[in-house]
C-alpha atoms as a PDB file:
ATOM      1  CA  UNK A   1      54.751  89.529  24.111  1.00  0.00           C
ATOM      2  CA  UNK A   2      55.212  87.851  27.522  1.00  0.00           C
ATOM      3  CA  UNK A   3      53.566  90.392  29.055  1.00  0.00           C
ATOM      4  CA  UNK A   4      50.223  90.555  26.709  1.00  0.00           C
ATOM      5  CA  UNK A   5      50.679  86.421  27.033  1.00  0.00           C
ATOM      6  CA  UNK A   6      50.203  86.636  30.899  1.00  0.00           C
ATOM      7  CA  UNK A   7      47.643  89.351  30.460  1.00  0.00           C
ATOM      8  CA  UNK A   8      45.509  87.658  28.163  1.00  0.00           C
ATOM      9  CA  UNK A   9      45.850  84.575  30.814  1.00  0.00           C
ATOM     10  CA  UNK A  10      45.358  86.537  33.219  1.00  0.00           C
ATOM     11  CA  UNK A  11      41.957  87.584  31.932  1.00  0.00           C
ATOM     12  CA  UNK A  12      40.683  84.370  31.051  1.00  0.00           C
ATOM     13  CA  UNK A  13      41.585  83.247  34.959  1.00  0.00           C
ATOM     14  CA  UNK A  14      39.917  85.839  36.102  1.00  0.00           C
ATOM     15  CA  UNK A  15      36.990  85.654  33.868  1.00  0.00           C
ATOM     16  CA  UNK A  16      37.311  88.782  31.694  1.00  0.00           C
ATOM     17  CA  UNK A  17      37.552  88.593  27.762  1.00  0.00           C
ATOM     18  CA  UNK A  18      37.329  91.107  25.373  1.00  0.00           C
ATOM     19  CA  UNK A  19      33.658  90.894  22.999  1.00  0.00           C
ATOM     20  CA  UNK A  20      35.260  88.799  20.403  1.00  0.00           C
ATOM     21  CA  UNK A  21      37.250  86.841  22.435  1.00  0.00           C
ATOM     22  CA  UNK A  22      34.188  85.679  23.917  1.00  0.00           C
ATOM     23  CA  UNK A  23      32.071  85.323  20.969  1.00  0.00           C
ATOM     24  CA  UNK A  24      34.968  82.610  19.941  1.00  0.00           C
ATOM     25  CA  UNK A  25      34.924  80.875  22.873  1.00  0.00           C
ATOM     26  CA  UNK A  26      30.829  80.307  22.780  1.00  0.00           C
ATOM     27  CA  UNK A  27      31.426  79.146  19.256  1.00  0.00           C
ATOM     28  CA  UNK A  28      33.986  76.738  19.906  1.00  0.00           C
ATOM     29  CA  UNK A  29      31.714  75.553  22.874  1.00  0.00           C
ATOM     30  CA  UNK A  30      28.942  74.968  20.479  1.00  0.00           C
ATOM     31  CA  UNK A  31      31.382  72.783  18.227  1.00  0.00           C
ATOM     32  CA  UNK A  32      32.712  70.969  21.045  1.00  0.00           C
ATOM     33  CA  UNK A  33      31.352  70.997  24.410  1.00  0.00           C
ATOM     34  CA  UNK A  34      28.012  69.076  24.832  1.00  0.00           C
ATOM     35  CA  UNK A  35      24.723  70.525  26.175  1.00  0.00           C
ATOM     36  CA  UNK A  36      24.414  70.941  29.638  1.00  0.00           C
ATOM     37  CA  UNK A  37      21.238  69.982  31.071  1.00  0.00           C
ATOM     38  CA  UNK A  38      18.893  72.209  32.656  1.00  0.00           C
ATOM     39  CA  UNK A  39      20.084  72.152  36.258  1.00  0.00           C
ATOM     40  CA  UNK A  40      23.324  72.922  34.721  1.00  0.00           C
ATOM     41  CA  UNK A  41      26.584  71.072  34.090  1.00  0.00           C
ATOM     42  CA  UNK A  42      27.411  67.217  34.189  1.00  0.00           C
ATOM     43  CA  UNK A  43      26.473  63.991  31.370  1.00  0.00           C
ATOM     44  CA  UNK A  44      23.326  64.512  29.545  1.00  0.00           C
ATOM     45  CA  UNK A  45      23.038  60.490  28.942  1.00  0.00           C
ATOM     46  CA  UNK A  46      23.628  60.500  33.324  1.00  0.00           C
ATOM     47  CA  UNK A  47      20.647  62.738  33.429  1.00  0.00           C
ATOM     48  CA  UNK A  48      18.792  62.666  30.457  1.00  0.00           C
ATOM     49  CA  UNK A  49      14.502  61.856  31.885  1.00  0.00           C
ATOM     50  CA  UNK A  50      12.883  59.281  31.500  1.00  0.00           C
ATOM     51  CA  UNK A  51      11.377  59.213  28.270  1.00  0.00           C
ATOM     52  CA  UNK A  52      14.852  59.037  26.813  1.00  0.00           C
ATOM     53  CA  UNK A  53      14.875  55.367  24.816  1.00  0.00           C
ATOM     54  CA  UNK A  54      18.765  53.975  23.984  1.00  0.00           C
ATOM     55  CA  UNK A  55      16.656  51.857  21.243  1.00  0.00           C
ATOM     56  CA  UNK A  56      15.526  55.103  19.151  1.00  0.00           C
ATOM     57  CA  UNK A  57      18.570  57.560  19.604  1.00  0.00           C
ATOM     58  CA  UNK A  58      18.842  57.604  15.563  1.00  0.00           C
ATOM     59  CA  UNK A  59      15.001  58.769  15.708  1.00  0.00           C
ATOM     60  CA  UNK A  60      15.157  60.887  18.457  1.00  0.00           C
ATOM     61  CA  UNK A  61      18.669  62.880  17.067  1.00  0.00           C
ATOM     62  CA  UNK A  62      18.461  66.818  17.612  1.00  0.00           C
ATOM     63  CA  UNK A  63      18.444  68.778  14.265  1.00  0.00           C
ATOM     64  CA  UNK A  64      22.307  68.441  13.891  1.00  0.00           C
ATOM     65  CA  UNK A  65      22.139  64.798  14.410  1.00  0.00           C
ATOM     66  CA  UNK A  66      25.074  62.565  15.624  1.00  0.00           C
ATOM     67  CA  UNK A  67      24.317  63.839  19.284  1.00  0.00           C
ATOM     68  CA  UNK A  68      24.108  61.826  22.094  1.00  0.00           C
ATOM     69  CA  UNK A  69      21.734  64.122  23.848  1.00  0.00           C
ATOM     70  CA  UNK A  70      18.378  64.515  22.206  1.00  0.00           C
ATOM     71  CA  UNK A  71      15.422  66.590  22.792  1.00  0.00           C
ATOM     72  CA  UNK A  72      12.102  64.865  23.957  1.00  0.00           C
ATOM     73  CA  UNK A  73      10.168  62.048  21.471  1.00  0.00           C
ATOM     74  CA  UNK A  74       7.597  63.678  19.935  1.00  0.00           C
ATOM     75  CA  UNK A  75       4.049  62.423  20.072  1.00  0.00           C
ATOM     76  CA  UNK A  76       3.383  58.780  18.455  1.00  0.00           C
ATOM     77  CA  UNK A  77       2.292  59.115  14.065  1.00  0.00           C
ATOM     78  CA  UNK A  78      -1.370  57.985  12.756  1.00  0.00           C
ATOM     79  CA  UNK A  79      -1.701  54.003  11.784  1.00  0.00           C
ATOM     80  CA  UNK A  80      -0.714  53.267   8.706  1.00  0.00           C
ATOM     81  CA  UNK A  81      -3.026  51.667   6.557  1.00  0.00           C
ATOM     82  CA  UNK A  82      -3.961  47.536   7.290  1.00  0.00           C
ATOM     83  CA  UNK A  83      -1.955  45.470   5.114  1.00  0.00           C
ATOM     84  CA  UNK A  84      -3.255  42.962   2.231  1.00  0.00           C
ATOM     85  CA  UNK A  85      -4.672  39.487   3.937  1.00  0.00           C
ATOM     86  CA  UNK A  86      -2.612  36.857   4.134  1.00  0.00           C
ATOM     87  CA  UNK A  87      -2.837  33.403   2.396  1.00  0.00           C
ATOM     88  CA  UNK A  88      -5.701  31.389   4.407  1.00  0.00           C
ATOM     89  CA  UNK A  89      -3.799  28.602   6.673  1.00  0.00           C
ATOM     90  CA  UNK A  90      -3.958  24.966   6.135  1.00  0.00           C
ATOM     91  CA  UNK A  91      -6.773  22.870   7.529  1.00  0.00           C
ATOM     92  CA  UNK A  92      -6.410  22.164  10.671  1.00  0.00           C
ATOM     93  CA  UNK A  93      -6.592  18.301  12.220  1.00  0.00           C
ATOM     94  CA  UNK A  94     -10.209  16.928  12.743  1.00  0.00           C
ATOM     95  CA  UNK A  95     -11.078  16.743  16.708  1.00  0.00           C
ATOM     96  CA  UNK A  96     -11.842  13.920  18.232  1.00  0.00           C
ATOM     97  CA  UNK A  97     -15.102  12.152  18.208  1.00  0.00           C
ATOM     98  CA  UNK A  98     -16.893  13.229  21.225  1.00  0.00           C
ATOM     99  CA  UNK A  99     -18.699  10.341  23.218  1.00  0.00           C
ATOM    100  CA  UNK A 100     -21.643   9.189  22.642  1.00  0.00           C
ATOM    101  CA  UNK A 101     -25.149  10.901  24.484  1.00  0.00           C
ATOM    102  CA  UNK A 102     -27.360   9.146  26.633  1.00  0.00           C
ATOM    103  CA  UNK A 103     -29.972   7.344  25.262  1.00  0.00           C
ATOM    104  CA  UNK A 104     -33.523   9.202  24.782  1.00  0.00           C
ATOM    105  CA  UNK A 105     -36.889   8.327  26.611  1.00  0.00           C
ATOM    106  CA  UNK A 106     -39.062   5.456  24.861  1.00  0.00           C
ATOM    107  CA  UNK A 107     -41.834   7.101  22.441  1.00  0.00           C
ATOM    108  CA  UNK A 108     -45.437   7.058  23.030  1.00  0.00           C
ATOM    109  CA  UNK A 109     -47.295   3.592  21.804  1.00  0.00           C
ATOM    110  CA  UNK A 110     -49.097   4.125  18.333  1.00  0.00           C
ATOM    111  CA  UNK A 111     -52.290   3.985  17.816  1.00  0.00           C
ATOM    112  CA  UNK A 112     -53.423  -0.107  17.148  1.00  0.00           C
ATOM    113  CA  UNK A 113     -53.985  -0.301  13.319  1.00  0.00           C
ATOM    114  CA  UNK A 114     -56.872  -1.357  11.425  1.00  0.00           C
ATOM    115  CA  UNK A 115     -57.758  -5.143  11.528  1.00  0.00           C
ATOM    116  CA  UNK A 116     -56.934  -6.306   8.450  1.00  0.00           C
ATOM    117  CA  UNK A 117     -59.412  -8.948   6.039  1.00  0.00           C
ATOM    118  CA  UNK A 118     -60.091 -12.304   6.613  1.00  0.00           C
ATOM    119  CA  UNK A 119     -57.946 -14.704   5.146  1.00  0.00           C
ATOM    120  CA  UNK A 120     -59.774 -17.477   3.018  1.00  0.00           C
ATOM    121  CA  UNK A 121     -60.336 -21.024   4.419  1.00  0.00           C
ATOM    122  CA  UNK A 122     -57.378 -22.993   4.126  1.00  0.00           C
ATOM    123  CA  UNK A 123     -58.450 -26.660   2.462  1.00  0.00           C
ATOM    124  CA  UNK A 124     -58.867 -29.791   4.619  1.00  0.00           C
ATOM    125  CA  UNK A 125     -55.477 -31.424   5.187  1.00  0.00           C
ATOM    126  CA  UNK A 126     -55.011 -34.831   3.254  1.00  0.00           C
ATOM    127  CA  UNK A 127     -56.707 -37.613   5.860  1.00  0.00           C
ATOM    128  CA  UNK A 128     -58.129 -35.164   8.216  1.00  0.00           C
ATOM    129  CA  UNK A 129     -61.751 -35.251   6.867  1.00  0.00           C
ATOM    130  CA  UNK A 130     -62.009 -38.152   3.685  1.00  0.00           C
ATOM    131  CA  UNK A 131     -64.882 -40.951   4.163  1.00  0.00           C
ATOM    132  CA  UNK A 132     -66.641 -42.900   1.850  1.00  0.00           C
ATOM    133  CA  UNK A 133     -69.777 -44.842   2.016  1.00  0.00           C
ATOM    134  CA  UNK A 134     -71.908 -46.771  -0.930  1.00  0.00           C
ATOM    135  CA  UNK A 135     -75.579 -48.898  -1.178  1.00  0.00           C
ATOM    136  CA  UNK A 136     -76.575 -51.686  -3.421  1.00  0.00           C
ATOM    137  CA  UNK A 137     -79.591 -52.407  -3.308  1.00  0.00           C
ATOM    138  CA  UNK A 138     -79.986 -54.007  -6.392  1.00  0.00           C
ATOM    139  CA  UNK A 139     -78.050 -55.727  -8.667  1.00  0.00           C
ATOM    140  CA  UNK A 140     -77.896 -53.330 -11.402  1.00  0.00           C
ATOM    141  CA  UNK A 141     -76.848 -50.356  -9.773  1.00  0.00           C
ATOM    142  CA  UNK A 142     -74.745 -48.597  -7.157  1.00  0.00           C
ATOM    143  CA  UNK A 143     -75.357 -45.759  -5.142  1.00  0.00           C
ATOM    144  CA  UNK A 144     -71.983 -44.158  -3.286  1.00  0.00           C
ATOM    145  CA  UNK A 145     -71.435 -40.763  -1.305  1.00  0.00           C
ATOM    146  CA  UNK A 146     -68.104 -39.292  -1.111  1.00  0.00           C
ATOM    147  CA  UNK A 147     -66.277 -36.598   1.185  1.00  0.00           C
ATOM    148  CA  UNK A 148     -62.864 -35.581  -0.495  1.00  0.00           C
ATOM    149  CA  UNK A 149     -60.029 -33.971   1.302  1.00  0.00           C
ATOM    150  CA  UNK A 150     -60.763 -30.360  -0.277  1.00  0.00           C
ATOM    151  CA  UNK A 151     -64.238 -30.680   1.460  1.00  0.00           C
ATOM    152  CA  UNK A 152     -66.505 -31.289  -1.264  1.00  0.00           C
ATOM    153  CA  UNK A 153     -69.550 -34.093  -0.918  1.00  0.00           C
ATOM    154  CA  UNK A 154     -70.523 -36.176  -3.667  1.00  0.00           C
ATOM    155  CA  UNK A 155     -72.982 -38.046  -4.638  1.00  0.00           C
ATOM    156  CA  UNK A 156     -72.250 -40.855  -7.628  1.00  0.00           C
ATOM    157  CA  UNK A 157     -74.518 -43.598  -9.458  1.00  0.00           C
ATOM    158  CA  UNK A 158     -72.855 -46.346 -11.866  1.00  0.00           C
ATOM    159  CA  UNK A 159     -75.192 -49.610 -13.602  1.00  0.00           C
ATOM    160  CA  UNK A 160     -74.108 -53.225 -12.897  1.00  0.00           C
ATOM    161  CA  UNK A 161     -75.173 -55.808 -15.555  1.00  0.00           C
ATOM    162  CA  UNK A 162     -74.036 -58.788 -14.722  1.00  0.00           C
ATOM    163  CA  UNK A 163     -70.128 -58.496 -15.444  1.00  0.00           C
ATOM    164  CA  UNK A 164     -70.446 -55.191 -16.919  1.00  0.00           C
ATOM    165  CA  UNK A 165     -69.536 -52.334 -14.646  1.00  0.00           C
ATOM    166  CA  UNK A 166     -70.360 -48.800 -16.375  1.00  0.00           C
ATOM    167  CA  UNK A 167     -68.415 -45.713 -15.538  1.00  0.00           C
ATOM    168  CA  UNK A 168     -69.346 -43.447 -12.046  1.00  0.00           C
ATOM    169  CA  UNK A 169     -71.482 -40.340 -13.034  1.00  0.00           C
ATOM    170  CA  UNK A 170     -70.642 -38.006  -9.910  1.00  0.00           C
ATOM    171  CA  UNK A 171     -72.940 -35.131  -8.757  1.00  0.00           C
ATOM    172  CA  UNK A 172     -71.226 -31.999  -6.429  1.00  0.00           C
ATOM    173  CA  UNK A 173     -73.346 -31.242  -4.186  1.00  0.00           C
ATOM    174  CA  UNK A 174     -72.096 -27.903  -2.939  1.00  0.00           C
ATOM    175  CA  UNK A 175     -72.336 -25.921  -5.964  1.00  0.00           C
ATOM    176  CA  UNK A 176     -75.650 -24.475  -5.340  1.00  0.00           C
ATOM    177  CA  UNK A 177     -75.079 -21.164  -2.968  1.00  0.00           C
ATOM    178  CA  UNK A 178     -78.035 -21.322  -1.519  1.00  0.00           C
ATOM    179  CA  UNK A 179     -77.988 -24.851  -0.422  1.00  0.00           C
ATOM    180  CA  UNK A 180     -75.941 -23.875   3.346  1.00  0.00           C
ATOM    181  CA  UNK A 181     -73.766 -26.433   2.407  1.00  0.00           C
ATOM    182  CA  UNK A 182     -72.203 -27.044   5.895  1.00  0.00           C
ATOM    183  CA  UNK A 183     -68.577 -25.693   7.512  1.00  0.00           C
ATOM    184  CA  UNK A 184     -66.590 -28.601   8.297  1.00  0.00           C
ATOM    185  CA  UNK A 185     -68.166 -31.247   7.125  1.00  0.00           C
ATOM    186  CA  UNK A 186     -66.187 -34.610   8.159  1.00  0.00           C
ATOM    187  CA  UNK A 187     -68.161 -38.125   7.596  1.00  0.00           C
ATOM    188  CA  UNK A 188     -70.729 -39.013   5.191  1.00  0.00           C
ATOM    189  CA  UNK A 189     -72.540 -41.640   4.602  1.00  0.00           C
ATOM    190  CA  UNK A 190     -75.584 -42.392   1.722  1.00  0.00           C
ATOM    191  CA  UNK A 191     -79.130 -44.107   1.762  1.00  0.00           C
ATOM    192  CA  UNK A 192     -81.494 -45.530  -0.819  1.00  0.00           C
ATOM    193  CA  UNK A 193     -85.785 -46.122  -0.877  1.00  0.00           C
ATOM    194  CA  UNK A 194     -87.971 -46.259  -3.564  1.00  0.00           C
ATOM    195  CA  UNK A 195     -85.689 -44.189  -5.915  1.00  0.00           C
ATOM    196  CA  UNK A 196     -84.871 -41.469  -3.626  1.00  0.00           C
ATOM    197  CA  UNK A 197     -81.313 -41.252  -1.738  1.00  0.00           C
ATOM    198  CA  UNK A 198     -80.478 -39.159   1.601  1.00  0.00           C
ATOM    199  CA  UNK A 199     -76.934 -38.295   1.513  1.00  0.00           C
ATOM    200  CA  UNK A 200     -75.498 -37.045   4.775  1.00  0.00           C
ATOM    201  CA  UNK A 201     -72.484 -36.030   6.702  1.00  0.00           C
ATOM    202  CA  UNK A 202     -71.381 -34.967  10.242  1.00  0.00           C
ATOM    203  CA  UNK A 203     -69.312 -32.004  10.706  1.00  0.00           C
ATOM    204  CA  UNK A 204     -65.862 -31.802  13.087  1.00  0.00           C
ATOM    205  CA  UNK A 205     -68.044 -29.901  15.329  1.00  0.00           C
ATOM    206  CA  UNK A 206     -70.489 -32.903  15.652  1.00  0.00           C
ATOM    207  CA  UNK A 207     -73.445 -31.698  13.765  1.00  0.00           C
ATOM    208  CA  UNK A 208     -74.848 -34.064  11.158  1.00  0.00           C
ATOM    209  CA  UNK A 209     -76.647 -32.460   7.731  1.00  0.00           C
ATOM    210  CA  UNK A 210     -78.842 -33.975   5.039  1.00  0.00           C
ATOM    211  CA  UNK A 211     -79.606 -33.482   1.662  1.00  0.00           C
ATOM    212  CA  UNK A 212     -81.497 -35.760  -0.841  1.00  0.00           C
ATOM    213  CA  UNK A 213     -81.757 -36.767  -4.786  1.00  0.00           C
ATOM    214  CA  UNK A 214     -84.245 -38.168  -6.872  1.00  0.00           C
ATOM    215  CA  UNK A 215     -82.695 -41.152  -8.831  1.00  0.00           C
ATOM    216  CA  UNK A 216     -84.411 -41.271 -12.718  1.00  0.00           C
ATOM    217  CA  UNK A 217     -84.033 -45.043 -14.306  1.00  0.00           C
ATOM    218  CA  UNK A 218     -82.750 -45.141 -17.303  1.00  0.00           C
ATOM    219  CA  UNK A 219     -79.556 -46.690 -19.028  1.00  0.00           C
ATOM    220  CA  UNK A 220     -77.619 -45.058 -17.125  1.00  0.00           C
ATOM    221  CA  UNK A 221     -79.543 -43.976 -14.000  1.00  0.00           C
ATOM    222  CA  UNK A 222     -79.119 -40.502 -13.448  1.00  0.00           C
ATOM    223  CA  UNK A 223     -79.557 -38.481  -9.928  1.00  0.00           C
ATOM    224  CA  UNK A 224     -81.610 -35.174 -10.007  1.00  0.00           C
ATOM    225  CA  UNK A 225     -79.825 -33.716  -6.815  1.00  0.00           C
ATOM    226  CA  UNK A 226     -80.260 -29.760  -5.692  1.00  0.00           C
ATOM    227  CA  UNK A 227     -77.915 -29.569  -3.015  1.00  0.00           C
ATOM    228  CA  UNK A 228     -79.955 -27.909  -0.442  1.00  0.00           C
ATOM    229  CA  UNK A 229     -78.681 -29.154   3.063  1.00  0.00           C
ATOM    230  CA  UNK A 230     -80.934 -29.338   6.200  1.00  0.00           C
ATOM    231  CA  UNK A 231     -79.313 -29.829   9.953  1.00  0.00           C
ATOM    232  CA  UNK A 232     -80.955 -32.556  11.211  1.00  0.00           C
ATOM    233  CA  UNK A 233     -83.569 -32.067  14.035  1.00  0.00           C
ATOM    234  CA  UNK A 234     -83.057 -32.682  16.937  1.00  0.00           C
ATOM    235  CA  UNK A 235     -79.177 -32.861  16.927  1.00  0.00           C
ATOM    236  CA  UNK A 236     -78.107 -35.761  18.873  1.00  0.00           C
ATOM    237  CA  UNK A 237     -76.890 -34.258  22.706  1.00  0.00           C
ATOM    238  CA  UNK A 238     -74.969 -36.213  25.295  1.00  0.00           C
ATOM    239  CA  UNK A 239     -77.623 -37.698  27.963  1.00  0.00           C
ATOM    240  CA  UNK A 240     -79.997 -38.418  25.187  1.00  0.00           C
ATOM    241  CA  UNK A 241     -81.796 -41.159  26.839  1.00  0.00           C
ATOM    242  CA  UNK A 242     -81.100 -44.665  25.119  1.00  0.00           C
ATOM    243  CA  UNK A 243     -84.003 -46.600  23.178  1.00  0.00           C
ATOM    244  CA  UNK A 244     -86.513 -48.250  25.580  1.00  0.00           C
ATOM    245  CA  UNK A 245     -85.667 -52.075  26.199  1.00  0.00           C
ATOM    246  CA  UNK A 246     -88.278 -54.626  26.823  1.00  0.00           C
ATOM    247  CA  UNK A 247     -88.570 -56.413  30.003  1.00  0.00           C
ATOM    248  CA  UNK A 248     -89.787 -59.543  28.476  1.00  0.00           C
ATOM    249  CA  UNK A 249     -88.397 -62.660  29.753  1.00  0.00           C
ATOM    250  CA  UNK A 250     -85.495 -64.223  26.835  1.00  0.00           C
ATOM    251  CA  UNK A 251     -86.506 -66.979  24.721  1.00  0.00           C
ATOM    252  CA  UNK A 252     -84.829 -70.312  25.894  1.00  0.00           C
ATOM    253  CA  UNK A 253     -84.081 -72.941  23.804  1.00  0.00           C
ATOM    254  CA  UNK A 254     -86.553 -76.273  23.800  1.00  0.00           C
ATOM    255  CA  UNK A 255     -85.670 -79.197  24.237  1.00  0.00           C
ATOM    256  CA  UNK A 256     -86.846 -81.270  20.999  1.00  0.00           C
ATOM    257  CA  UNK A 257     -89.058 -83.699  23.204  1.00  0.00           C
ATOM    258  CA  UNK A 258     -91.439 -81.281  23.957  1.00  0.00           C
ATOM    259  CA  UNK A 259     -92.034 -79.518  20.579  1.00  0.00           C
ATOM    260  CA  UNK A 260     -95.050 -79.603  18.924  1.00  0.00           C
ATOM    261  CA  UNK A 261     -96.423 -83.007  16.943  1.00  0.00           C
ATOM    262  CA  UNK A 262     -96.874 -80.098  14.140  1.00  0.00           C
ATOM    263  CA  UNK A 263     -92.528 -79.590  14.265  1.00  0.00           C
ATOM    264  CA  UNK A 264     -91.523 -82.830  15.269  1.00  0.00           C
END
């Protein structure tokens, strides 16, 4: 026994093994020795390449698994299929309000409108254009002409007997619209001959207008008056030349002594 002890040590010094002496020896280097790499001896993790990853050893594991030394990572899998979407995320804050822009360049000017209508005359203030103005010529009757503030010219008539004063009868005369009643019309004044009266008045812009009436007797009298006003020709003008004066000598008072026998 010693000496098959030493020879079977011998052999495996020297390298030489019997068939199934070596066919136990690969198997127990299978079981037990790691994987030499392919230069030949040594660490595999010392000299394992570079696409060796610590982080995936369990995924990269050779088909025994448990190994430290792994093949190579195979190529990368498809994508999987995208997920469900997610809830939608809160509203976010509202920015700030950004400053204000310049301002823009002034439109073109419109066109000018239409002119509108006339407004109606306003009346005659109160006092601005009143007047009054009246004839008695006899002593049963009065004449008067009157302006009122609103404009309007009259022409009135009344009997007198003795203490008895009758009521005014009053006549408009601007009623009739073809009579050119006048614009403006400031002053009157009223005349009386033979049963006819002139009635007229001046206007602010200095012209003076007529009209006249027929006066019929009666108890009352009454005034047939159309209301047809005339402008008065010529108009009175500044420079008009003044009525002619006489160049007769004044009359002096006589002394009584020298009157005649007839006045003394």
């Amino acid at each position: 026994m010693k000496g098959g002890a030493l020879a079977s040590l011998a052999l495996v010094v020297a390298g030489i093994a019997s068939p199934a002496f070596a066919t136990a020896q690969t198997v127990q280097a299978a079981e037990t020795v790691r994987t030499a790499s392919p230069a030949g001896g040594g660490d595999c993790k010392a000299e394992e390449d570079s696409t060796w990853d610590p982080r995936a050893v369990g995924a990269q594991a050779g088909p025994r698994g448990g190994d430290e030394c792994e093949g190579k990572r195979g190529p990368t899998g498809p994508t999987g299929p995208r997920g469900p979407q997610g809830e939608p995320g809160e509203d976010g804050q509202d920015g700030a309000t950004g400053a204000t822009g310049a301002t823009g360049a002034t439109g073109a000017t419109g066109a000018t409108g239409a002119t509108g209508a006339t407004g109606a005359t306003g009346a005659t203030g109160a006092g601005a254009c009143v007047d009054v103005d009246a004839v008695r010529d006899n002593n049963d009757r009065e004449f008067k002409a009157a302006l009122t503030p609103d404009g309007i010219t009259y022409a009135g008539v009344r009997e007198i007997q003795n203490t008895t004063v009758g009521p005014w009868i009053w006549y408009d005369l601007t009623t009739n619209e073809e009579g050119d009643y006048p614009t403006g019309a400031c002053g009157v004044s009223i005349g009386h001959q033979a049963n006819r009266l002139v009635i007229e008045v001046i206007t602010v812009g200095g012209e003076i207008w007529e009209t006249f009436c027929d006066v019929n007797p009666g108890t009352p009298d009454q005034l047939e008056c159309d209301g047809v006003w005339n402008d008065a020709v010529p108009q009175p003008n500044p420079g008009d030349p003044p009525p002619l004066r006489t160049h007769a000598q004044p009359i002096r008072p006589m002394d009584p002594n020298h009157l005649p026998k007839a006045l003394k």
